[in-house]
Protein backbone atom coordinates (compact mmCIF):
# COMPACT_ATOMS: atom_id res chain seq x y z
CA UNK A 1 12.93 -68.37 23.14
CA UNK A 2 9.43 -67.42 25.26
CA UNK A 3 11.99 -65.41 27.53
CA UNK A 4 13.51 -63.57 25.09
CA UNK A 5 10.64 -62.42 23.05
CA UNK A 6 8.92 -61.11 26.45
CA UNK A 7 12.50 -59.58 27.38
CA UNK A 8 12.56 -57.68 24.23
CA UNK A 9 8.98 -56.71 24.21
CA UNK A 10 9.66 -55.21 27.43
CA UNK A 11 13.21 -53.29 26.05
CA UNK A 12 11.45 -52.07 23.11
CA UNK A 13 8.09 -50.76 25.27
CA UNK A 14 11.00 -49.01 27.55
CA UNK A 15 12.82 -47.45 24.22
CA UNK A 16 8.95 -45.92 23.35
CA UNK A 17 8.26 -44.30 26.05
CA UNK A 18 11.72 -42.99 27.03
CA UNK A 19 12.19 -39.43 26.71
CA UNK A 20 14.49 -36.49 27.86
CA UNK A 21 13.95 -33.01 27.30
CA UNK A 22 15.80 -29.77 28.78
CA UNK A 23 12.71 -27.32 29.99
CA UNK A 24 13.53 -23.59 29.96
CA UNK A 25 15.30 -23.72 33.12
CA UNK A 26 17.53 -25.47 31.95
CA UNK A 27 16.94 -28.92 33.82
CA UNK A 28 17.35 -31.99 32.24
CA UNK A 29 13.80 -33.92 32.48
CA UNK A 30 12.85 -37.51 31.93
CA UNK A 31 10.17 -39.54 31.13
CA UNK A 32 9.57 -43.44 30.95
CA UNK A 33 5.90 -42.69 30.08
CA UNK A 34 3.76 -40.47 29.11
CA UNK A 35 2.35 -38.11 31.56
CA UNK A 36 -1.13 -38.77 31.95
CA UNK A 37 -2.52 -36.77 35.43
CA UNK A 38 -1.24 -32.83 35.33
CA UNK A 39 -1.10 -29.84 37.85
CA UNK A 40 -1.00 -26.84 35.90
CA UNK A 41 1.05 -24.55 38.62
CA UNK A 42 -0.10 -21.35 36.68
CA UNK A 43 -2.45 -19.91 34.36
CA UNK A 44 -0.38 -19.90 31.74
CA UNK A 45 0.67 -23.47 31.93
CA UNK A 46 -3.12 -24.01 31.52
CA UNK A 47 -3.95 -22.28 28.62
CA UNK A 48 -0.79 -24.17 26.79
CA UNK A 49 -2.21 -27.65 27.91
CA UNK A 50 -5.74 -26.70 27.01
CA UNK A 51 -4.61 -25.41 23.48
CA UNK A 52 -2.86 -29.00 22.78
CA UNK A 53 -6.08 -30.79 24.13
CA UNK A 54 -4.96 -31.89 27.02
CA UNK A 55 -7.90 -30.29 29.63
CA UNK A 56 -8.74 -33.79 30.37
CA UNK A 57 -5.47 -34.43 31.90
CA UNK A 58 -5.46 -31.10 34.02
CA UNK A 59 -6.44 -32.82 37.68
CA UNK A 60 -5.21 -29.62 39.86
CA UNK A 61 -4.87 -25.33 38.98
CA UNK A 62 -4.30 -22.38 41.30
CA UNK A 63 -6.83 -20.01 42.53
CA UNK A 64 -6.17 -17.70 40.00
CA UNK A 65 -7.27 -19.81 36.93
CA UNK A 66 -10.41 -20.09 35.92
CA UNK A 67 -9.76 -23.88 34.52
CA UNK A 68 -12.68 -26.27 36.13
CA UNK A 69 -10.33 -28.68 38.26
CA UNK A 70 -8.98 -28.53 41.69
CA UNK A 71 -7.46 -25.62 43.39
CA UNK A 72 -4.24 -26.02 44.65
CA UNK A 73 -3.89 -22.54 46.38
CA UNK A 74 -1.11 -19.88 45.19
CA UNK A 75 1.34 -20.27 42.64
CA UNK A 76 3.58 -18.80 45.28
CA UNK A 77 4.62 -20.87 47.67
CA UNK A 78 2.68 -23.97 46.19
CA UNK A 79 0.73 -26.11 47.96
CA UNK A 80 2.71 -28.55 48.03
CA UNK A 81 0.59 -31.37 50.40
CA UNK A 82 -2.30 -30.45 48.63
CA UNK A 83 -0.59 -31.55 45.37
CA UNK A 84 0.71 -34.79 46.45
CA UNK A 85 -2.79 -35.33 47.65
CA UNK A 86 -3.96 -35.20 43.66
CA UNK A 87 -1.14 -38.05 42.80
CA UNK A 88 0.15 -35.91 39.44
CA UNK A 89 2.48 -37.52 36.90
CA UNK A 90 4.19 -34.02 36.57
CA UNK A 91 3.23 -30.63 37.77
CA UNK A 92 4.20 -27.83 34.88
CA UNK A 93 5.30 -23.97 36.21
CA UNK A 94 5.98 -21.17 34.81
CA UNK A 95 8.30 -18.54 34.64
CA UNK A 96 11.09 -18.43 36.81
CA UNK A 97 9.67 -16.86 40.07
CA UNK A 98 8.63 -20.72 40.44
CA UNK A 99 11.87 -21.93 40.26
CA UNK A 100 12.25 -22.16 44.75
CA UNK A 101 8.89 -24.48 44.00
CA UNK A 102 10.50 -27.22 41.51
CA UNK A 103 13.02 -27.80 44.22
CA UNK A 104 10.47 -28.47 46.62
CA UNK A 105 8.31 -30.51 44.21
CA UNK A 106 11.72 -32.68 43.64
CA UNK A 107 12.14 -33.08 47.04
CA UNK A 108 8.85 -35.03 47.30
CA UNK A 109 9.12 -37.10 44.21
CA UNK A 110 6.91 -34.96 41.91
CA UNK A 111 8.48 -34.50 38.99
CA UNK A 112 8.08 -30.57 37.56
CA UNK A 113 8.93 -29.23 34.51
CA UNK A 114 9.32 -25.34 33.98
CA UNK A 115 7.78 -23.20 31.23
CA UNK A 116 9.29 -19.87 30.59
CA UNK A 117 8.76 -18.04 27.23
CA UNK A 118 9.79 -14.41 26.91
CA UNK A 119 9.53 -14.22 23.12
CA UNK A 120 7.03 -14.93 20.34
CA UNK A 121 9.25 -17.56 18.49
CA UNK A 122 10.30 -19.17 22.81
CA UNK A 123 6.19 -19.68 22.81
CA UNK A 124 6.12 -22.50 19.48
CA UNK A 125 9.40 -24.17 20.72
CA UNK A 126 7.66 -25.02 24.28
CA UNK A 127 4.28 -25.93 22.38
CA UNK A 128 6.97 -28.76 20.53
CA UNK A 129 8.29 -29.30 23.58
CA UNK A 130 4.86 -30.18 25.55
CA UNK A 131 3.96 -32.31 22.28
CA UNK A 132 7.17 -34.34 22.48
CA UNK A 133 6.54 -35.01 26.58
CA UNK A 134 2.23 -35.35 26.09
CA UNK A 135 2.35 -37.16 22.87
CA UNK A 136 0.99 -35.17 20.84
CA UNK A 137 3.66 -34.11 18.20
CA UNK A 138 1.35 -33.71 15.24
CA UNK A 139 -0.91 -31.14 16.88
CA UNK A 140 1.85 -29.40 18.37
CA UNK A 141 3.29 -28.71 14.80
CA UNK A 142 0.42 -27.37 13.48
CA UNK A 143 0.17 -24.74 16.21
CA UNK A 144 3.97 -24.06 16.37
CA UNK A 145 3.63 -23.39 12.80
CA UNK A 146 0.83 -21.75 12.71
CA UNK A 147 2.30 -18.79 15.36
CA UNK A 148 5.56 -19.03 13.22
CA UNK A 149 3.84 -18.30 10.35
CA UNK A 150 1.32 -15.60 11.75
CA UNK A 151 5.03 -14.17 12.72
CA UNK A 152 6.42 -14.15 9.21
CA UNK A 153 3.15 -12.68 7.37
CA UNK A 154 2.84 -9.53 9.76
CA UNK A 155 6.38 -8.67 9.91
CA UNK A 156 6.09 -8.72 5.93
CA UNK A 157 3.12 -6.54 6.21
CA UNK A 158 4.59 -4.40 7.97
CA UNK A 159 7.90 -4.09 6.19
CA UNK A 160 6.08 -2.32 3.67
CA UNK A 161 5.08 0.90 5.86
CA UNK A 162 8.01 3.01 5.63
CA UNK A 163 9.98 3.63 8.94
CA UNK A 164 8.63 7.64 8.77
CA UNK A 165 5.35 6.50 8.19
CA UNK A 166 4.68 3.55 11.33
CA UNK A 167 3.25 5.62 14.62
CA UNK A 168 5.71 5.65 18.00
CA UNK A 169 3.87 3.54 20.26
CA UNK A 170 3.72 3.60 23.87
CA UNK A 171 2.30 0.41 26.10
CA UNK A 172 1.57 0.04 29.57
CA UNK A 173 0.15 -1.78 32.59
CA UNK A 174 -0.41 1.29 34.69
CA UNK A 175 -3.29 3.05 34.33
CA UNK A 176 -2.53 6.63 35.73
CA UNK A 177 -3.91 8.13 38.84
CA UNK A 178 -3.08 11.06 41.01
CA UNK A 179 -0.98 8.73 43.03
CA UNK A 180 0.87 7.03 40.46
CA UNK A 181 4.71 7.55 40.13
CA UNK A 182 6.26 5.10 37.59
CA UNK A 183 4.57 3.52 34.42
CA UNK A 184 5.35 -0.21 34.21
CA UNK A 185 5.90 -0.90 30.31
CA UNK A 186 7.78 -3.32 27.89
CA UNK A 187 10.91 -3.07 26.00
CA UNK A 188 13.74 -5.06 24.34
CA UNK A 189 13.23 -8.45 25.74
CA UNK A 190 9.62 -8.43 25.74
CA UNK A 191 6.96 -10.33 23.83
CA UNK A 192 5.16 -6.88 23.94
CA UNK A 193 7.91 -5.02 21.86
CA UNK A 194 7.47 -8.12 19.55
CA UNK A 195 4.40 -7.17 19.14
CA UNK A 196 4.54 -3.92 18.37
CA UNK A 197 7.48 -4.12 16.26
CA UNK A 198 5.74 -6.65 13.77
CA UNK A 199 2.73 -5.07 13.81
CA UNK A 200 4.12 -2.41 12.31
CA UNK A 201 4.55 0.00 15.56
CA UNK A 202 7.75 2.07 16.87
CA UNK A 203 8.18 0.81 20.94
CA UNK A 204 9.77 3.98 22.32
CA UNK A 205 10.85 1.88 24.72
CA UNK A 206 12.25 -0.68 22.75
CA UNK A 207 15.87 0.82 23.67
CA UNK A 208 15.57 0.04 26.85
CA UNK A 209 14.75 -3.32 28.98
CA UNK A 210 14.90 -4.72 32.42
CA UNK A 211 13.48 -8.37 33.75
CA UNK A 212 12.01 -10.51 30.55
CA UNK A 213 11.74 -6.85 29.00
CA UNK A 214 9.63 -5.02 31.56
CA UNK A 215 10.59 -2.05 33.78
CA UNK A 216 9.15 1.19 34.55
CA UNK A 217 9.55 4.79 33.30
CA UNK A 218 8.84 7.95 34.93
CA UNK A 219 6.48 11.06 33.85
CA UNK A 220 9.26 13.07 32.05
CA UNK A 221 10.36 9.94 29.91
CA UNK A 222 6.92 9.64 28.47
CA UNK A 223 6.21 14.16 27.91
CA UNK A 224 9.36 13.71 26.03
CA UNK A 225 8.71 10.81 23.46
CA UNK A 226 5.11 12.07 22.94
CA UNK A 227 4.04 9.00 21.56
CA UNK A 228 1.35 8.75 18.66
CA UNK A 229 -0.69 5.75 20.01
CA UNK A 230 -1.21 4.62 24.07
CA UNK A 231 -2.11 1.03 24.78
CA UNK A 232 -2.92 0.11 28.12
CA UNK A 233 -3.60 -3.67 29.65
CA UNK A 234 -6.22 -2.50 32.30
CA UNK A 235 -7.67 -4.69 34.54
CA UNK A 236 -10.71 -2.30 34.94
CA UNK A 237 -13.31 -1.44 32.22
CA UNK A 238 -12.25 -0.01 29.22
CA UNK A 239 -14.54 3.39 29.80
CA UNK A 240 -13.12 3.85 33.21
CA UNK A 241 -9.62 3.54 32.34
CA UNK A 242 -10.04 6.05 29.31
CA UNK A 243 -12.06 8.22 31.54
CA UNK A 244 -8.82 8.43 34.31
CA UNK A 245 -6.10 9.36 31.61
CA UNK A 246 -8.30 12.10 30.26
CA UNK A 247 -8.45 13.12 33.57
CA UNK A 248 -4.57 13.04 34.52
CA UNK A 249 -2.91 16.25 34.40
CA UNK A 250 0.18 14.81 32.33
CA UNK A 251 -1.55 12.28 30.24
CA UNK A 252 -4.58 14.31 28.57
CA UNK A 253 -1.42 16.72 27.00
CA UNK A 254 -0.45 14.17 24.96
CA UNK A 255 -0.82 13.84 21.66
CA UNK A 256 -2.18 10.54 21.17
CA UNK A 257 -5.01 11.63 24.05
CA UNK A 258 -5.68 14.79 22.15
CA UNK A 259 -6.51 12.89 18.47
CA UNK A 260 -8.45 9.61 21.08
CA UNK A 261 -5.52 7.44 20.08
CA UNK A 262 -6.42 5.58 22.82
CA UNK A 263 -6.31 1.81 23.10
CA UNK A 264 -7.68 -0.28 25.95
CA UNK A 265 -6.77 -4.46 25.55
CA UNK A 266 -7.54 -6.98 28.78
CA UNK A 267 -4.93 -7.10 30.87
CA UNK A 268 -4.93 -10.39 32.49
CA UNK A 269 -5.05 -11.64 28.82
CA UNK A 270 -2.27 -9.99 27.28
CA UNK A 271 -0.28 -10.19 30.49
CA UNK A 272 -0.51 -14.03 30.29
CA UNK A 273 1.44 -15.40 27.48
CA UNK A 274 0.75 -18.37 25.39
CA UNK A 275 0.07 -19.68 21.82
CA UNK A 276 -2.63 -17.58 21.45
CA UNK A 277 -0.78 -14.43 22.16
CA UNK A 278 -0.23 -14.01 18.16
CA UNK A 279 -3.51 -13.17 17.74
CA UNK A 280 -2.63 -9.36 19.04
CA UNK A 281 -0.71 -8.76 15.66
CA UNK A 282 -4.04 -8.42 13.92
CA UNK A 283 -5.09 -6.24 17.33
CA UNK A 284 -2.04 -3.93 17.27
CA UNK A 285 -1.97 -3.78 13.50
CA UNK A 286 -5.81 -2.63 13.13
CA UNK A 287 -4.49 0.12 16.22
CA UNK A 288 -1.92 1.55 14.03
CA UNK A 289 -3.51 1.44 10.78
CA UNK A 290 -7.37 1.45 11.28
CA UNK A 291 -7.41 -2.12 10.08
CA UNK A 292 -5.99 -1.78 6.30
């Protein structure tokens, strides 16, 4: 009888903890406890992890996040003795120019799992999915919903605005200089176009796409949509950046330079997504209508 209660103590402790999960590569994943010691392989892995309340568990980041743990080196190729040296339970990546990594991870034992949201709605299912695997469903809700229903009030907002009336809208990552050929931007496919589409904006790029929504557009493709508003993720000061596209010979003929419809965001912010990446609906929204 003493055998078979410790036998099924044991069977049901197993059934708890045992979990499988497909990540957004597509791998199955699986768990017979929770994770407890992380390597966040990316900056955006971080700030997902942080947001559920899970910094404690964060025991190794790259060099390029500012999270106070260990560095591990590049996200690209990873480190890999340097993260067996930290002992992780799992070691999260992100997007899918990590993918070569997870094999290598694998091949020592670590187990990985891969993050890869390219849309608004792709950034609440992986905050469900890092609840299920961290334990910590109930928090993971609230946020999931909370982004879901940021979602649904701005894109009834901005139902409202007649089609005529919402501004063409043209975003970008290249801020333009006298050697600059090609203007990275975001279309179909994008969290970007998202964006600006329930904010209330036109993308005149939206009818085009490339990689997760990003490619790049020449000189004549911009002259010729004119747009009304320009919002560029700089990774320079906000001043400096205005001061260079009133400068450019092409750019300050534009209409939305001419009426200083100029908007400046940070772009290693934007340019990492994550569950707070919602909060640029009330940012784009307050662009396009002055905040009414």
């Amino acid at each position: 009888m003493k055998r078979l209660a410790i036998f099924l103590s044991v069977l049901l402790t197993t059934f708890i903890f045992a979990l499988s999960i497909v990540d957004d590569a597509g791998r199955l994943v699986s768990f017979d406890k929770i994770p407890e010691r992380i390597v966040s392989a990316a900056p955006s892995s971080t700030k997902f992890l942080v947001k559920l309340g899970l910094g404690e568990n964060i025991v190794g980041v790259t060099d390029w996040d500012s999270f106070n743990a260990e560095k591990i080196g590049n996200m690209v190729p990873l480190n890999i003795e340097k993260i067996i040296s930290l002992n992780p339970d799992i070691v999260i990546t992100f997007g899918g120019f990590q993918l070569p990594e997870v094999q290598k991870l694998e091949k020592f034992g670590i187990k990985a799992l891969v993050l890869n949201p390219t849309t608004l709605n792709d950034v609440a299912r992986d905050v469900m999915l890092l609840g299920n695997v961290f334990g910590k469903e109930q928090i993971a809700s609230e946020i999931a919903n909370k982004i879901k229903q940021t979602i649904s009030d701005y894109g009834v907002k901005s139902s409202k605005v007649p089609l005529e009336k919402r501004p063409k809208v043209f975003f970008t990552i290249t801020v333009p200089n006298n050697e600059t050929k090609d203007l990275w931007t975001a279309g179909t496919g994008s969290y970007v176009n998202e964006l600006i589409t329930y904010a209330g904006g036109v993308n005149i790029c939206a009818p085009y796409s490339g990689n997760n929504g990003w490619f790049s557009v020449n000189w004549e493709f911009l002259t010729y949509n004119d747009p009304d508003i320009i919002i560029v993720a700089s990774y320079i000061s906000a001043d400096e950046t205005i001061k260079q596209i009133k400068s450019h010979e092409i750019f300050k003929n534009l209409k939305a330079v001419k009426n200083n419809k100029i908007f400046v965001i940070d772009g290693n912010d934007i340019s990492s997504i994550s569950p707070d990446i919602v909060k640029y609906l009330e940012i784009f929204y307050n662009f396009f209508y002055g905040g009414k």
